[in-house]
Protein backbone atom coordinates (compact mmCIF):
# COMPACT_ATOMS: atom_id res chain seq x y z
CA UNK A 1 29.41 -41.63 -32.43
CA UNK A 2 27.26 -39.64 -30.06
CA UNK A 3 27.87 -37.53 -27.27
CA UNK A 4 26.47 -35.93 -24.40
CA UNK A 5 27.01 -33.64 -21.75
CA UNK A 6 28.13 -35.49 -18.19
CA UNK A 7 25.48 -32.50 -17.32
CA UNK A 8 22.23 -33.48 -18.99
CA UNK A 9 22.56 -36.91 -20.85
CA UNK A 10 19.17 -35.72 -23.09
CA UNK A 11 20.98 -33.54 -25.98
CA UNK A 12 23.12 -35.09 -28.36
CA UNK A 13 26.19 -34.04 -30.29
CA UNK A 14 28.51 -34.79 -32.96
CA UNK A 15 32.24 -34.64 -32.45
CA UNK A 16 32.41 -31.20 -34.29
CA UNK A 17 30.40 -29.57 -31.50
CA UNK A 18 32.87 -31.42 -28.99
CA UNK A 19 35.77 -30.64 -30.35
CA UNK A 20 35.26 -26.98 -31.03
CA UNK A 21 32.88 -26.25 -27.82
CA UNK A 22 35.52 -28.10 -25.28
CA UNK A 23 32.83 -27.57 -22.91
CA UNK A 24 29.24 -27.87 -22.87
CA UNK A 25 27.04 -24.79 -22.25
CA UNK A 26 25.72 -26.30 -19.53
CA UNK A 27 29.57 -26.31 -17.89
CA UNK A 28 29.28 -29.83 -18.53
CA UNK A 29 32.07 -32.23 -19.95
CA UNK A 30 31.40 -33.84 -23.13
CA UNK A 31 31.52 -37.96 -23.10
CA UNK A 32 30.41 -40.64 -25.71
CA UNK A 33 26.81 -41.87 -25.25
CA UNK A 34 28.32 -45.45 -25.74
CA UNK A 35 31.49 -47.07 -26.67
CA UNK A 36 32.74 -49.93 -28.70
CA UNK A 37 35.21 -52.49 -27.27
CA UNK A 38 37.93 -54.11 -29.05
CA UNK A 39 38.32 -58.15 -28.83
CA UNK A 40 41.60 -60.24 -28.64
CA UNK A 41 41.23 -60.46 -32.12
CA UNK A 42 41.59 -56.99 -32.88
CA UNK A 43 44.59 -55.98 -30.33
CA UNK A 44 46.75 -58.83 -32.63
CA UNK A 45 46.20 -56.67 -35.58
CA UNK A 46 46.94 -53.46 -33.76
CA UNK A 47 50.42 -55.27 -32.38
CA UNK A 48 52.00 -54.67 -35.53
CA UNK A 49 51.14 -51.17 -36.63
CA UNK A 50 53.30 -48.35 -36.29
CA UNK A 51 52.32 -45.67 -33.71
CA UNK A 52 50.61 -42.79 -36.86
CA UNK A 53 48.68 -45.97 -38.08
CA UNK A 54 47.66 -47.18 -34.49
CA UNK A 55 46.53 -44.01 -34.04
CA UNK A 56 43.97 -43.97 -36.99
CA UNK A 57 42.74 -46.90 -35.78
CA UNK A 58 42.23 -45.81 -32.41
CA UNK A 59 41.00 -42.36 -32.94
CA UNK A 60 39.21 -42.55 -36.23
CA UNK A 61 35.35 -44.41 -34.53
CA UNK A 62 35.48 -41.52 -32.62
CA UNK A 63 35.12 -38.66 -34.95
CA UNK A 64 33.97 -40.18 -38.06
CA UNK A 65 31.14 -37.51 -38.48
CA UNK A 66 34.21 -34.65 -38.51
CA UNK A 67 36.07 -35.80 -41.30
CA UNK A 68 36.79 -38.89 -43.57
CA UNK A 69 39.60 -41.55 -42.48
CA UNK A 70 42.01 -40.81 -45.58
CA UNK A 71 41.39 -37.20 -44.08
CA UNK A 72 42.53 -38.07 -40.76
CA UNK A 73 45.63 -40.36 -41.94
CA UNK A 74 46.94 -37.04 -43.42
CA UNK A 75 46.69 -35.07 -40.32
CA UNK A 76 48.01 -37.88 -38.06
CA UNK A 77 50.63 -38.12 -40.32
CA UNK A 78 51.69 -34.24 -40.25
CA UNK A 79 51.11 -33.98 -36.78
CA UNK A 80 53.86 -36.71 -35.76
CA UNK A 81 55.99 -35.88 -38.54
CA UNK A 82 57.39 -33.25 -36.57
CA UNK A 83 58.40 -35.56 -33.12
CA UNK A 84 62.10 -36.26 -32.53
CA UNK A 85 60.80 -40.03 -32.10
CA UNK A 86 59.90 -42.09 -35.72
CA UNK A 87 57.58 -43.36 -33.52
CA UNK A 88 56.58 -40.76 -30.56
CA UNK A 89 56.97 -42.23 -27.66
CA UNK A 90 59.84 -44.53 -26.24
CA UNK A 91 60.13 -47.25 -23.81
CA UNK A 92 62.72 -47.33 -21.91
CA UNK A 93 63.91 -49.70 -18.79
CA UNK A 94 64.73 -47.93 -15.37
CA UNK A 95 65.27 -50.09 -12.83
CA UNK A 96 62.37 -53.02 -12.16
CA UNK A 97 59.78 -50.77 -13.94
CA UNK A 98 59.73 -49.20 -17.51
CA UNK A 99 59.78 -45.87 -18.39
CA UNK A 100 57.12 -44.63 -21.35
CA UNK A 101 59.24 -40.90 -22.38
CA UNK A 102 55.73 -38.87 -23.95
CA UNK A 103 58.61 -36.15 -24.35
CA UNK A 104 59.64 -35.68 -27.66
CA UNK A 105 57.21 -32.97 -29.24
CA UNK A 106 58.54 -29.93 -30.24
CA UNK A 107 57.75 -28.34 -26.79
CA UNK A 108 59.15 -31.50 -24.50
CA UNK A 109 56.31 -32.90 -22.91
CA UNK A 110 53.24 -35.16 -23.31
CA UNK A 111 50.89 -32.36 -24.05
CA UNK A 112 52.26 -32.09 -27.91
CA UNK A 113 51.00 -35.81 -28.29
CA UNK A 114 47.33 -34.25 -28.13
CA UNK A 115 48.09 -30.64 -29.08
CA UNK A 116 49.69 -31.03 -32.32
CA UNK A 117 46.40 -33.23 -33.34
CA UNK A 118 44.13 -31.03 -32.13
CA UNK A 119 46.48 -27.78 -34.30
CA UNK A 120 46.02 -29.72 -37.36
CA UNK A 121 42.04 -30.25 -36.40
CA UNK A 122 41.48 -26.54 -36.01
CA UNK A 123 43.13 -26.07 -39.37
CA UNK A 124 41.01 -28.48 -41.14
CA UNK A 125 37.75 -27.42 -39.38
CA UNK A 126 38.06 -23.32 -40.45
CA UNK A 127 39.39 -23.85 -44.40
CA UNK A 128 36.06 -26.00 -44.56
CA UNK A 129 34.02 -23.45 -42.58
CA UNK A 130 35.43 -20.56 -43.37
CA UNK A 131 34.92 -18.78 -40.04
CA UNK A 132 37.13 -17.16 -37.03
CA UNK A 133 38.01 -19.19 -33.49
CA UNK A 134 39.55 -17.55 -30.52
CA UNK A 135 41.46 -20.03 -28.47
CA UNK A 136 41.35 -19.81 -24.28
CA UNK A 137 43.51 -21.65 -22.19
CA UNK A 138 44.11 -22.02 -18.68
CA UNK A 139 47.55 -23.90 -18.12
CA UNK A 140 49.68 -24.93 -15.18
CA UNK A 141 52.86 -25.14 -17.28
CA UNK A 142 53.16 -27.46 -20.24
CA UNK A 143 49.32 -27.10 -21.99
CA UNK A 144 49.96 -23.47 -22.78
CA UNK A 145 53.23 -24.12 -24.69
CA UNK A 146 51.91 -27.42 -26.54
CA UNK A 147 48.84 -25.76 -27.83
CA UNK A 148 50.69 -22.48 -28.79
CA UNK A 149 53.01 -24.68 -30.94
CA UNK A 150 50.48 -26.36 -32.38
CA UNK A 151 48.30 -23.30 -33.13
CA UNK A 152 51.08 -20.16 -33.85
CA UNK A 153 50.68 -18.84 -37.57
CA UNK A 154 47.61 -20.29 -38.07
CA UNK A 155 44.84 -18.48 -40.27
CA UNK A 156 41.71 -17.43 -38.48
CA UNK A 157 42.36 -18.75 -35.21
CA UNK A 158 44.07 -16.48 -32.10
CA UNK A 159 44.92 -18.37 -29.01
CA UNK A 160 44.79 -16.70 -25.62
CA UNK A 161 46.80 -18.54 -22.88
CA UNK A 162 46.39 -17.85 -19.01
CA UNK A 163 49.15 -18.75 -16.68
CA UNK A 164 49.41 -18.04 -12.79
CA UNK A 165 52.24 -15.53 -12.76
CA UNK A 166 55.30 -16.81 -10.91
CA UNK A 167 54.05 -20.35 -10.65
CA UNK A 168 55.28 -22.19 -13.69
CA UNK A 169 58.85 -22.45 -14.44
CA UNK A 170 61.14 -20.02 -15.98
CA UNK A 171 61.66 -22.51 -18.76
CA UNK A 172 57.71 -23.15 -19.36
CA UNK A 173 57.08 -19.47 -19.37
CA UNK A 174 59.76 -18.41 -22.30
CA UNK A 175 58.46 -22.14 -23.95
CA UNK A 176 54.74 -19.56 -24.67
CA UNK A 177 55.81 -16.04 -24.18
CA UNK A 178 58.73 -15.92 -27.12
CA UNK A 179 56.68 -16.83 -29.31
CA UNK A 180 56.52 -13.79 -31.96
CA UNK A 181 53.57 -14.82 -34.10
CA UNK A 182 50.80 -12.61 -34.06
CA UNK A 183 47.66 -14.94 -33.13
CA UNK A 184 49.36 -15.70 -29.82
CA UNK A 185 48.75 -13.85 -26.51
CA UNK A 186 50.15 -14.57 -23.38
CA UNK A 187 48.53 -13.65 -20.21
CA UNK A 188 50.23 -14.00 -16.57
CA UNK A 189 46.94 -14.09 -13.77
CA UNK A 190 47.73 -12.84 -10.72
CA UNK A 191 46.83 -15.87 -8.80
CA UNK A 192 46.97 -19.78 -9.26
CA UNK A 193 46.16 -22.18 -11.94
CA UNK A 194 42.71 -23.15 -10.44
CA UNK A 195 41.87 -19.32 -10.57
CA UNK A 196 42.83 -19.42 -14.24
CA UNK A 197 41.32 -22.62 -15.04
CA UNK A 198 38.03 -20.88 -12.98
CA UNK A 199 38.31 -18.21 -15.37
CA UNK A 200 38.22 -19.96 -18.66
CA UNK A 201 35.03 -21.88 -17.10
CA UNK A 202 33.49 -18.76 -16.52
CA UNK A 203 34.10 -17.29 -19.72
CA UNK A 204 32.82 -20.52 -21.68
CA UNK A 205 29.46 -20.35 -19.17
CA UNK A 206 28.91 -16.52 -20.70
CA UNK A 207 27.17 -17.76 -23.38
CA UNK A 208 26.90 -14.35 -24.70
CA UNK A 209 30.83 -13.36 -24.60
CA UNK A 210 31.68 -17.29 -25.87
CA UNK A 211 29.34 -16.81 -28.90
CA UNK A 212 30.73 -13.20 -29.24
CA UNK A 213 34.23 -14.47 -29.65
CA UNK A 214 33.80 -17.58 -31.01
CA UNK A 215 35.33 -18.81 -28.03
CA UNK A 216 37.28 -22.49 -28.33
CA UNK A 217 38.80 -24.66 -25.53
CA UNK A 218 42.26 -27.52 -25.90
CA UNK A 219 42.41 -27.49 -21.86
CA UNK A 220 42.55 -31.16 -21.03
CA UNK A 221 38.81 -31.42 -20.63
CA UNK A 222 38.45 -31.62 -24.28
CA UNK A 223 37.67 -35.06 -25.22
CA UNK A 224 39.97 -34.76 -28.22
CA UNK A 225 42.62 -34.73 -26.31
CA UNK A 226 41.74 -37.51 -24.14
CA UNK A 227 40.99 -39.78 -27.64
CA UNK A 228 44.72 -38.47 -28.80
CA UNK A 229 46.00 -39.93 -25.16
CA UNK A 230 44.31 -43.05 -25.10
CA UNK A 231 46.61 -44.03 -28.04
CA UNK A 232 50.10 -44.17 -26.15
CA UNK A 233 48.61 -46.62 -23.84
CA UNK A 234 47.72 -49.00 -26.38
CA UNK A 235 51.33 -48.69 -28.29
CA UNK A 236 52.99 -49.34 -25.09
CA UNK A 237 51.33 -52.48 -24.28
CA UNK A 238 51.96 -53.85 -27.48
CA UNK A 239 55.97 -53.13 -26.77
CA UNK A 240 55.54 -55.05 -23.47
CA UNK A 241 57.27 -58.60 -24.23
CA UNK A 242 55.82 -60.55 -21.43
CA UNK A 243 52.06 -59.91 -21.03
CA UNK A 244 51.29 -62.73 -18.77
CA UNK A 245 52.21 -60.41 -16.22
CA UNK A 246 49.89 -57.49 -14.98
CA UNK A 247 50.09 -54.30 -16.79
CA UNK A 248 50.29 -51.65 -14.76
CA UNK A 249 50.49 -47.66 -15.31
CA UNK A 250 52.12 -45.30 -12.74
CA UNK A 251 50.83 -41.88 -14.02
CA UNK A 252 51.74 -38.21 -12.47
CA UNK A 253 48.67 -35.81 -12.58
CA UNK A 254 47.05 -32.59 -11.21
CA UNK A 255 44.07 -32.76 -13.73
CA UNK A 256 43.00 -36.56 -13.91
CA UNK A 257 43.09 -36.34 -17.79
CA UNK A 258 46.18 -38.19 -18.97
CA UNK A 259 44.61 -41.17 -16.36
CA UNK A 260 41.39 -40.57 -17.48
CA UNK A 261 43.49 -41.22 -21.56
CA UNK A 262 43.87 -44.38 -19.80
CA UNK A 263 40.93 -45.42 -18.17
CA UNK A 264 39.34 -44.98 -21.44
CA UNK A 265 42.10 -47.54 -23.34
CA UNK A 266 40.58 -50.15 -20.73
CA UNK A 267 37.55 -49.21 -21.03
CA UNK A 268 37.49 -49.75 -25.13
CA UNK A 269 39.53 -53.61 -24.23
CA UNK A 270 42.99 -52.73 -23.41
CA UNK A 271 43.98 -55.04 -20.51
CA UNK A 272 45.25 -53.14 -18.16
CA UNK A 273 45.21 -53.90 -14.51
CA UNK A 274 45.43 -50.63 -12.04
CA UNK A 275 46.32 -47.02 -12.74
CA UNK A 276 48.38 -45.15 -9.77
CA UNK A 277 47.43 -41.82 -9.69
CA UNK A 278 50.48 -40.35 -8.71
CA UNK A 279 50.07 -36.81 -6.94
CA UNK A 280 52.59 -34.27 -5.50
CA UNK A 281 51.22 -32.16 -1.75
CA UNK A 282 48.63 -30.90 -3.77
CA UNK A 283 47.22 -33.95 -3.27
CA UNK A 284 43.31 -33.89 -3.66
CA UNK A 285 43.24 -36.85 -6.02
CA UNK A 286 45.00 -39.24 -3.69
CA UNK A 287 42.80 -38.37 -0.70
CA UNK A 288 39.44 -38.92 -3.27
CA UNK A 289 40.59 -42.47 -4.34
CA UNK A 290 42.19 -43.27 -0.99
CA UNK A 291 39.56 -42.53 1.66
CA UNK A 292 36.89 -40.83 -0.73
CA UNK A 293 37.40 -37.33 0.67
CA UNK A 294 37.49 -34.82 -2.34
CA UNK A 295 38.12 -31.78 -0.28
CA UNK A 296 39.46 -28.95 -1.83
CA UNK A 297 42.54 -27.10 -0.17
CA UNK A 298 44.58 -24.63 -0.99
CA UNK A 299 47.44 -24.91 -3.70
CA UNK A 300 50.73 -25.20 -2.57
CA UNK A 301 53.54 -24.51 -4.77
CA UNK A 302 55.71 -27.03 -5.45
CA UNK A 303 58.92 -28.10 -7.84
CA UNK A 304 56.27 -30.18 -10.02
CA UNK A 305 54.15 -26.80 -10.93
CA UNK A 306 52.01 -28.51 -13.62
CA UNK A 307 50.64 -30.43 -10.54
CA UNK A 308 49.73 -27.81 -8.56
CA UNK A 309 46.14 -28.28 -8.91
CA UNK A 310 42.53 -28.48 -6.41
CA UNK A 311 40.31 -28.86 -8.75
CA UNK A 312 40.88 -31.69 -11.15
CA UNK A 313 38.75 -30.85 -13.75
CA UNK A 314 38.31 -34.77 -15.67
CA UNK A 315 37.00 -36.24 -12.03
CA UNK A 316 33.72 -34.65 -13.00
CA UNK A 317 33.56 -37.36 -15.93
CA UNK A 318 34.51 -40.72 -13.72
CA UNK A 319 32.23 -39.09 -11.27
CA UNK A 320 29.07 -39.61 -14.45
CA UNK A 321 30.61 -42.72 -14.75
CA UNK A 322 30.40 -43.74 -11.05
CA UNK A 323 26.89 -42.45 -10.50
CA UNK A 324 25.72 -44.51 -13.01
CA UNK A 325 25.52 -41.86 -15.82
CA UNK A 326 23.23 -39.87 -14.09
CA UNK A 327 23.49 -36.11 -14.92
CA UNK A 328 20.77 -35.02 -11.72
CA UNK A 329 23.44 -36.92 -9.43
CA UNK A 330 26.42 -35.17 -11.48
CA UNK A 331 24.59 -31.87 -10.95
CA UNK A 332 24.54 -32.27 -7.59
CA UNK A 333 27.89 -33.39 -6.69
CA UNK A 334 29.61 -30.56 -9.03
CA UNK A 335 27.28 -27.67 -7.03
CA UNK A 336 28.48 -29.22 -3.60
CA UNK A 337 32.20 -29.22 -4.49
CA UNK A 338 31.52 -25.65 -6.00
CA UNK A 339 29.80 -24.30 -3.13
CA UNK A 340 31.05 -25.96 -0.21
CA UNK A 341 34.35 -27.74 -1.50
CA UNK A 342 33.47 -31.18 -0.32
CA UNK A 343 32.31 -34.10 -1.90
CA UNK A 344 32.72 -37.17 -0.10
CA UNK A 345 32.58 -40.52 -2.21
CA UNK A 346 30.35 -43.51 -0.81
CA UNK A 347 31.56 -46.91 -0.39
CA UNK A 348 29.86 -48.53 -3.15
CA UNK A 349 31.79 -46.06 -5.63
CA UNK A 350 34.97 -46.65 -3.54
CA UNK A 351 34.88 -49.93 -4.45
CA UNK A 352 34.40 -48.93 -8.00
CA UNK A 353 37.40 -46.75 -8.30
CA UNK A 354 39.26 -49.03 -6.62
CA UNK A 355 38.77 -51.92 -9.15
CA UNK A 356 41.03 -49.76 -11.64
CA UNK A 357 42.65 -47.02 -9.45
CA UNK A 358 45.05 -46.89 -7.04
CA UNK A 359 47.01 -43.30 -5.72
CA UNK A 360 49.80 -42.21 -3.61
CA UNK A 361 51.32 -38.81 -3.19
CA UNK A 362 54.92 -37.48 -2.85
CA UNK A 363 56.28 -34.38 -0.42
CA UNK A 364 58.98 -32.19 -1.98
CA UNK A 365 61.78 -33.97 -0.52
CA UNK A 366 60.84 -37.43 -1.54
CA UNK A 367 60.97 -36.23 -5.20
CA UNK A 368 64.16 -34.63 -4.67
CA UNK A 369 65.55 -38.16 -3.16
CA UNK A 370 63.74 -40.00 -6.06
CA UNK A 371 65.42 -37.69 -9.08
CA UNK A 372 68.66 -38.46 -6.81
CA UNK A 373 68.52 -42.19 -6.30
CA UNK A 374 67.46 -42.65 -10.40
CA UNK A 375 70.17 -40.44 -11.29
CA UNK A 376 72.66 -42.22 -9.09
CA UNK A 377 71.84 -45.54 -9.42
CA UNK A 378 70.61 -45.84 -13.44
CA UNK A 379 72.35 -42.64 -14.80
CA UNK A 380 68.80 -41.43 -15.90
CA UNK A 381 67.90 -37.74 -15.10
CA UNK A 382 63.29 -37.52 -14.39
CA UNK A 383 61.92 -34.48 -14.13
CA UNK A 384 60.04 -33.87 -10.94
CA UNK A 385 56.48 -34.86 -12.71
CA UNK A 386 57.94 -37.89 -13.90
CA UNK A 387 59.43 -38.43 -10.39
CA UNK A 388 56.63 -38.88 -8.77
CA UNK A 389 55.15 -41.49 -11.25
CA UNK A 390 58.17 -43.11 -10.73
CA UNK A 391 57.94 -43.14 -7.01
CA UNK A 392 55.08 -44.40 -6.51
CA UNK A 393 56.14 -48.17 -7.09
CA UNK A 394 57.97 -48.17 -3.90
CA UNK A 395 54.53 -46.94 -2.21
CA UNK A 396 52.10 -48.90 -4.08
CA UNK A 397 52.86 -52.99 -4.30
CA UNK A 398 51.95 -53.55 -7.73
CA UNK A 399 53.49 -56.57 -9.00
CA UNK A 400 53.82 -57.57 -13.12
CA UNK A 401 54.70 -55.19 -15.50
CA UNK A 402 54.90 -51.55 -14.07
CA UNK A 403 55.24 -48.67 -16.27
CA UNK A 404 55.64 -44.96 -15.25
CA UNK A 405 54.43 -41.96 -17.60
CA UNK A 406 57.03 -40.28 -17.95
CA UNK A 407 55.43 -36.54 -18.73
CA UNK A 408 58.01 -34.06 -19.47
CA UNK A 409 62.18 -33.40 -20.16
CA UNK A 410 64.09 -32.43 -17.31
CA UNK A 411 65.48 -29.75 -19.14
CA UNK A 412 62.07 -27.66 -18.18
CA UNK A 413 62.75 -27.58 -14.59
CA UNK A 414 66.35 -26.54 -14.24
CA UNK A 415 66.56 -25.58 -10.29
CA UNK A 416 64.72 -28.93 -9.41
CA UNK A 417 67.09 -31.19 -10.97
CA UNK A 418 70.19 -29.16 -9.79
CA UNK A 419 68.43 -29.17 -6.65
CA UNK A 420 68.50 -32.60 -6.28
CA UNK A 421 71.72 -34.17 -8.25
CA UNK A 422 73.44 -30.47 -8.95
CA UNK A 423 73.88 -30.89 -12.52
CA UNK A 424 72.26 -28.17 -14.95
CA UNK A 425 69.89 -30.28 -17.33
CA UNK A 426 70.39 -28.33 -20.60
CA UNK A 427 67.81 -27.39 -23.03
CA UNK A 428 68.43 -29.27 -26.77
CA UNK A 429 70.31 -27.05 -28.76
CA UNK A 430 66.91 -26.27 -31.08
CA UNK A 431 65.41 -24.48 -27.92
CA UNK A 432 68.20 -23.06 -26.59
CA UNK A 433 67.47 -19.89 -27.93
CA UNK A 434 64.59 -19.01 -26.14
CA UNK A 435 66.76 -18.15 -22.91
CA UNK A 436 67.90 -15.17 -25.10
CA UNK A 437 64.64 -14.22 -26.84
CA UNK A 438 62.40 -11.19 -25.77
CA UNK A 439 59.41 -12.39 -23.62
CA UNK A 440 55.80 -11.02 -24.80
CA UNK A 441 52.74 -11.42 -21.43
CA UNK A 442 50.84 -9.14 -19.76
CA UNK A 443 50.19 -9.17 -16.13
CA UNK A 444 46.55 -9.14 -14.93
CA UNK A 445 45.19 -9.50 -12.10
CA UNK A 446 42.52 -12.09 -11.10
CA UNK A 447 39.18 -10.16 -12.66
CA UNK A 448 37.29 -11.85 -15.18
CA UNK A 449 35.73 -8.48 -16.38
CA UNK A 450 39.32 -7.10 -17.21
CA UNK A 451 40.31 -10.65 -19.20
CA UNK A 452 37.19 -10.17 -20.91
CA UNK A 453 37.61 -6.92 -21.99
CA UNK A 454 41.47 -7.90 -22.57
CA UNK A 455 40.33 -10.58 -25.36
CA UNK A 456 37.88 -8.40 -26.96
CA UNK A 457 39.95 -5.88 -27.33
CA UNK A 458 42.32 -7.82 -29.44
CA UNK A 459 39.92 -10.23 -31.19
């Protein structure tokens, strides 16, 4: 399979490039030049296979060129070895709707489902090459942890994760910063996740410091990870008894990369009918696919931090998909939003999204009342992320089968569920100890000459 940059459709690359650049040099996100599309035929064979096989089946046309298929079983197989589900994820009935629990990775949320893959990658990639990657992340809570799990101890690779200081939970924080290994560094930004993520663009559009470091990228623009997502989808539907009924997905997101995972499993045949993007205030998403206005805002802070997101990075690749696959029109969109912080989305491509997207968006106390009314009515605790993707059923008539993402363990955002039903959700006994450990970050403040000069000084 081919690829190309959503920013000039004329260069070609092979998954290696993808996987290890993140993103293009052109700032650019990496898609496939075409895709294949499974039949009827093909989703009866898939019904019966367990969720590591599914996922060889699903991933493996994608990245052929990077390593062979008995190659990949092995990694798939180590990387889901370590879940507290035989299978990864679990469906679970809440109510009228289902409940998909993407939870049980060693760091609690969705993100090990893709990280722990993309660990295993790295690993494979540098014994064959024999050469030195440095690791940047920008995260708004849960990425940073996943991908330090999945990378910590590792030879020849140091990961360096940004996270706006004070803006992620207390839990999420200790999840990445008591981590003793020595190829991990933490680094608190004095500012918001979109200033981080901004960073890590920058630093990847420096061709000269990315080469320097050897610079490498698991944010959720790399199409890995949205290959690694698009597998869940496709193992849920098969657990769905009755699929005369609509399938629907309710999915909480700040990014537009888990729904992208999705858009991607109907793209390739899945049969899925809408998507709810579910958003919290910062809502930018929901106004886009609403009323078409992609205006930017400022961040609020919220009890869903790893929501608390403008700029939602993965739009730019439904936006090459809108535009007809244009990379002049892709150009031109990303330098408006960049410069002026509009972009405002024509009919015609209205009508577009709107054939697989719907939205809504949730203030802070309707997730407090939703965690409540779950809690009291079905004995089930959601954390505020999965909240919303709950939630937004009762906003959004979507009859059939309706199933909410559910993205991370309560346990991760203590004061927001005793907030809301006054209970302290626990951490599982083989975490517990990080609430004890020594924390390891430096504070710096928004300046991407001092992160620079931070890396390289420890590269």
């Amino acid at each position: 399979m081919n690829y190309v940059s959503t920013r000039n459709s004329s260069k070609s690359f092979k998954f290696k490039d993808v996987f290890i650049k993140g993103l293009a040099d052109d700032g650019g996100l990496f898609i496939p030049k075409s895709l294949h599309k499974y039949n009827q035929s093909d989703l009866i064979e898939f019904e019966k296979l367990e969720y590591s096989e599914l996922a060889k089946k699903i991933i493996y046309p994608f990245i052929g060129d990077f390593m062979s298929e008995p190659d990949l079983g092995k990694i798939i197989d180590k990387s889901y070895s370590v879940f507290r589900k035989k299978n990864v994820v679990d469906l679970v009935k809440i109510g009228d709707r289902s409940v998909l629990e993407l939870f049980h990775g060693p760091t609690l949320a969705f993100k090990d489902i893709a990280m722990q893959l993309l660990g295993n990658f790295y690993d494979y990639h540098l014994k064959n090459e024999n050469e030195k990657i440095n690791i940047v992340v920008a995260t708004s809570g849960d990425t940073g942890a996943a991908a330090i799990d999945a990378i910590k101890g590792k030879k020849n690779v140091n990961i360096f994760i940004l996270h706006p200081n004070n803006r992620i939970s207390p839990v999420q924080r200790r999840l990445m910063t008591t981590v003793g290994e020595k190829n991990v560094f933490n680094i608190a930004i004095e500012g918001n996740f979109d200033d981080c993520q901004n960073l890590v663009k920058a630093m990847f559009a420096d061709q000269s410091f990315s080469n320097e470091i050897k610079m490498s990228g698991v944010n959720s623009i790399n199409w890995a990870r949205i290959i690694a997502q698009s597998v869940y989808y496709f193992y849920c539907y098969f657990l769905i008894k009755d699929k005369s009924e609509p399938i629907n997905f309710s999915v909480p997101t700040g990014n537009f990369g888990d729904v992208y995972a999705g858009y991607l499993a109907k793209r390739i045949g899945l049969p899925v009918n809408k998507f709810i993007v579910a958003t919290n205030q910062n809502d930018i998403l929901h106004r886009a696919i609403s009323n078409g206005n992609y205006y930017v805002e400022n961040v609020l802070e919220t009890i869903s931090p790893s929501m608390d997101i403008q700029i939602a990075s993965n739009f730019e690749r439904l936006i090459y998909d809108l535009n007809d696959q244009n990379d002049k029109k892709t150009i031109d969109v990303m330098k408006r939003i960049k410069q002026i912080g509009k972009y405002e989305i024509n009919k015609e491509n209205l009508d577009k999204i709107h054939v697989d997207f719907v939205s809504s968006r949730m203030d802070e106390n309707e997730v407090l009342n939703t965690i409540k009314t779950v809690y009291k009515k079905f004995d089930k605790v959601l954390d505020p992320h999965s909240a919303i993707g709950y939630g937004a059923f009762d906003k959004v008539n979507l009859k059939g089968n309706n199933i909410v993402l559910a993205t991370a363990h309560p346990c991760k955002f203590p004061s927001a569920i005793e907030k809301a039903i006054s209970i302290k959700a626990e951490l599982p006994d083989k975490l517990a100890f990080i609430l004890n450990e020594k924390e390891n970050y430096d504070i710096i403040d928004n300046d991407l000459n001092k992160i620079k000069k931070h890396i390289k000084e420890r590269v």
